[in-house]
Protein backbone atom coordinates (compact mmCIF):
# COMPACT_ATOMS: atom_id res chain seq x y z
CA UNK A 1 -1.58 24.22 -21.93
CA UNK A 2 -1.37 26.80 -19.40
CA UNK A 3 -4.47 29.06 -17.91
CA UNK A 4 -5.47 32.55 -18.74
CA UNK A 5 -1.74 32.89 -21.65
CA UNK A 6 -2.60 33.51 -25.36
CA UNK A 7 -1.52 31.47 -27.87
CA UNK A 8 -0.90 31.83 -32.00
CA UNK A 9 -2.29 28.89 -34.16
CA UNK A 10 1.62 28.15 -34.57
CA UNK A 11 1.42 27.44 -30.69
CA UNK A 12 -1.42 25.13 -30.63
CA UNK A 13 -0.01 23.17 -33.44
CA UNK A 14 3.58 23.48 -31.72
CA UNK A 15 1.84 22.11 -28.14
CA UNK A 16 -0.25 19.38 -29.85
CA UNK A 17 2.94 17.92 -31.87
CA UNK A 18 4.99 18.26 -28.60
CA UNK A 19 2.22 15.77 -26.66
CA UNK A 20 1.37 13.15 -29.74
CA UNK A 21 5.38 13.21 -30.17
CA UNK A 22 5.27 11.96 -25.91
CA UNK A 23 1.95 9.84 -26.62
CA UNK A 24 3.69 7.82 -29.35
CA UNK A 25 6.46 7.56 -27.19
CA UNK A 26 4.23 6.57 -24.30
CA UNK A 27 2.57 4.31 -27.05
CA UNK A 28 5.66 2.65 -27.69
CA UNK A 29 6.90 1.38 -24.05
CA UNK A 30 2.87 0.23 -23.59
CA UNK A 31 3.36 -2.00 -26.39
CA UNK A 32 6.94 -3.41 -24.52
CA UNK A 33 5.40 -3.45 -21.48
CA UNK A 34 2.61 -5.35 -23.20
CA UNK A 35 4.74 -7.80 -24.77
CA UNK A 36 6.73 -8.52 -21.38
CA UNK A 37 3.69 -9.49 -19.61
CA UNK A 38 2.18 -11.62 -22.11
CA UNK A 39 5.72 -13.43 -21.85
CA UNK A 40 4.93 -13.82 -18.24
CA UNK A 41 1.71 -14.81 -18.86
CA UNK A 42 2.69 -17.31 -21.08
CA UNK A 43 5.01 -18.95 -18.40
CA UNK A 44 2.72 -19.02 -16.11
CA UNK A 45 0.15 -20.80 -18.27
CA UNK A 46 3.04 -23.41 -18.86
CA UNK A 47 3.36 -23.56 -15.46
CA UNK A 48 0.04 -24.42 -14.79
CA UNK A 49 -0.32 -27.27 -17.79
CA UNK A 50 3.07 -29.05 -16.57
CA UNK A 51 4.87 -27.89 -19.92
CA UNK A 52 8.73 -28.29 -19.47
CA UNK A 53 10.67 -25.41 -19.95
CA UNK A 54 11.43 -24.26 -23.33
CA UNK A 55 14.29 -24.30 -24.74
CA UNK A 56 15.49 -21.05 -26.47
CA UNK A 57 16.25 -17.48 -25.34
CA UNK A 58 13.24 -14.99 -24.01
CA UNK A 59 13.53 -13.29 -27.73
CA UNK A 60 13.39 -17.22 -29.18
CA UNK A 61 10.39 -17.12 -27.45
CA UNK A 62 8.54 -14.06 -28.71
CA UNK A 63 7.59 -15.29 -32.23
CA UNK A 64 5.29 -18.21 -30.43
CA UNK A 65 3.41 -16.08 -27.62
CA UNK A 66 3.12 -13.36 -30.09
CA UNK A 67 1.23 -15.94 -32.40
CA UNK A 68 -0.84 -16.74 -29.92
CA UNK A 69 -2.35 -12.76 -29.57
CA UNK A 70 -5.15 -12.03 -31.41
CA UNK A 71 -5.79 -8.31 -31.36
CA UNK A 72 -6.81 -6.34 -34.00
CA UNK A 73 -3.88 -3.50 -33.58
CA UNK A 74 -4.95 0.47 -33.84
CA UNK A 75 -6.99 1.89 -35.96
CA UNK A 76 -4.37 4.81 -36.15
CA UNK A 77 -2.24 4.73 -38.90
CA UNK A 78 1.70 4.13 -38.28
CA UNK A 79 4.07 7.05 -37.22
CA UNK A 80 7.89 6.76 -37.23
CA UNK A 81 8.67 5.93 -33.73
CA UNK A 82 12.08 7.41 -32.71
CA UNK A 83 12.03 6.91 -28.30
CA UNK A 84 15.40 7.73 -26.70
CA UNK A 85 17.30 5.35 -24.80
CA UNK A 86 17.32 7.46 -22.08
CA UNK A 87 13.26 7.85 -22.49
CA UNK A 88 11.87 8.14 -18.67
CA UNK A 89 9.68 5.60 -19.38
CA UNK A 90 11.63 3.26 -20.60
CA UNK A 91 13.97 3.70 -18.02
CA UNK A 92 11.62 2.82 -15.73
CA UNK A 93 10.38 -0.60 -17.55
CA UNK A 94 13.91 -1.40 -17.61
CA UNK A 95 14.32 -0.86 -13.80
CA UNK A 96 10.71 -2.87 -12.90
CA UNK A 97 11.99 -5.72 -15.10
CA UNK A 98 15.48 -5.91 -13.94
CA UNK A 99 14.01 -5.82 -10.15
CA UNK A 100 11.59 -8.44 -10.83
CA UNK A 101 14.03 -10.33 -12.94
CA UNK A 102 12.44 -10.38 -15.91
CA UNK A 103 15.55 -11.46 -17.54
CA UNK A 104 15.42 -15.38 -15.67
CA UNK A 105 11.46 -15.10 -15.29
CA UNK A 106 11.64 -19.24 -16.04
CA UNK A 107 14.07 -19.38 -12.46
CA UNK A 108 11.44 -17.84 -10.35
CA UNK A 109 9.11 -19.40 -8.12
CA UNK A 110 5.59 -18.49 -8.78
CA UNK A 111 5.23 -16.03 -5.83
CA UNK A 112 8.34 -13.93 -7.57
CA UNK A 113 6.28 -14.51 -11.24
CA UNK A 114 3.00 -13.35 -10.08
CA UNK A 115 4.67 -10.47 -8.32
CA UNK A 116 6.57 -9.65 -12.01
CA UNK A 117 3.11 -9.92 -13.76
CA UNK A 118 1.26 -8.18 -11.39
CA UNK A 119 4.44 -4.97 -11.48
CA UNK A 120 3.85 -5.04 -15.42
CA UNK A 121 0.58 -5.35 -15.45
CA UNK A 122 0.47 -2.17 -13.18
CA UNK A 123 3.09 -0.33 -15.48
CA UNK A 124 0.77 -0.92 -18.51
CA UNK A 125 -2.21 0.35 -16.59
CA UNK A 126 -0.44 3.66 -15.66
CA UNK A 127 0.86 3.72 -19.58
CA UNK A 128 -2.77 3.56 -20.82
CA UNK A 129 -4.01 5.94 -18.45
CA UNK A 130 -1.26 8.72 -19.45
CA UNK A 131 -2.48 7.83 -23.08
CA UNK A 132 -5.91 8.51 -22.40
CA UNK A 133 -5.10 12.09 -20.24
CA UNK A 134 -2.81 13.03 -23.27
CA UNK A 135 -5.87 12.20 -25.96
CA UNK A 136 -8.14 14.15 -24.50
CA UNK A 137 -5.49 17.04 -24.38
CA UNK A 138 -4.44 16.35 -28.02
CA UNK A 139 -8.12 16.28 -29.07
CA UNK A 140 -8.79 20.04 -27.44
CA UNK A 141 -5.79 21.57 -28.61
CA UNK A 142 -6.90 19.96 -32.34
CA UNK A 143 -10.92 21.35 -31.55
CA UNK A 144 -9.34 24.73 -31.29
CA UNK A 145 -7.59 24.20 -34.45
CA UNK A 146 -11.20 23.30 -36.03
CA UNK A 147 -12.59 26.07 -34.61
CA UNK A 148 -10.40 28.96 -35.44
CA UNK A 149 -10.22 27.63 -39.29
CA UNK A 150 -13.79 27.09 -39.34
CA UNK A 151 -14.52 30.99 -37.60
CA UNK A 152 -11.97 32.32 -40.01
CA UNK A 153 -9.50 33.51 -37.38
CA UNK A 154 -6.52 31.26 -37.97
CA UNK A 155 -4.36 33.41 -37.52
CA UNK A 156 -6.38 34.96 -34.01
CA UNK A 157 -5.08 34.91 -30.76
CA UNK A 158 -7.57 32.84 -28.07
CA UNK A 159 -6.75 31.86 -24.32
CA UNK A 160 -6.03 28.55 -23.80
CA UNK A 161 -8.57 26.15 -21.94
């Protein structure tokens, strides 16, 4: 949304589509992100209780820590999900969890694993926050919408905030 430019309904709803198309995609490497670390936090539990090593492939692994989550999920109802490969923010998780060798996670000594939770654990931070800065946005653009239907001038020009 830029200062002191007009903009048609058609823009507003244009803008707004544009930044819940980058939230869900935002949304989407969270939830990796998410899932990574609770992998890492799951080896580090086993770590701590003396638990040999699984056997089984990181993906063998997913059905059992992701049993062990007990969130409710979003209240928001699902949206097809399409994220390019190439998504900057996937590229990105990629990059943090080939550098911190997310890959062989069960190899590393704990300094290494705390440093890979602590690297995701940051990621998912930043994720949320971006989230949260492109709510609010979404929400204003969609108050304008409210307010031009509800004043009758849908099809009105108004500066953006």
């Amino acid at each position: 949304m830029a200062d002191d430019q007009t903009s048609s309904l058609a823009d507003i709803r244009a803008q707004r589509n544009a930044m819940q198309a980058e939230e869900d995609a935002i949304s989407f490497v969270r939830r990796l992100a998410q899932g990574r670390l609770d992998l890492v936090q799951d080896e580090a539990r086993r770590r701590k209780s003396g638990q040999e090593v699984p056997v089984g492939s990181l993906a063998d692994r997913l059905a059992d820590v992701f049993g062990q989550q007990h969130g409710g999920g979003s209240a928001r109802p699902p949206r097809d999900t399409n994220i390019p490969a190439d998504h900057p923010l996937l590229l990105e998780l990629d990059q943090l969890s080939e550098h911190y060798q997310f890959e062989s996670m069960e190899t590393l000594d704990d300094s290494a694993l705390s440093d890979l939770e602590s690297a995701l654990g940051m990621f998912e931070k930043n994720c949320s926050q971006m989230r949260h800065d492109l709510f609010e946005k979404i929400d204003a653009l969609t108050a304008e919408l409210v307010k031009r239907v509800r004043e009758g001038g849908a099809g009105a020009v108004v500066k953006d905030k």
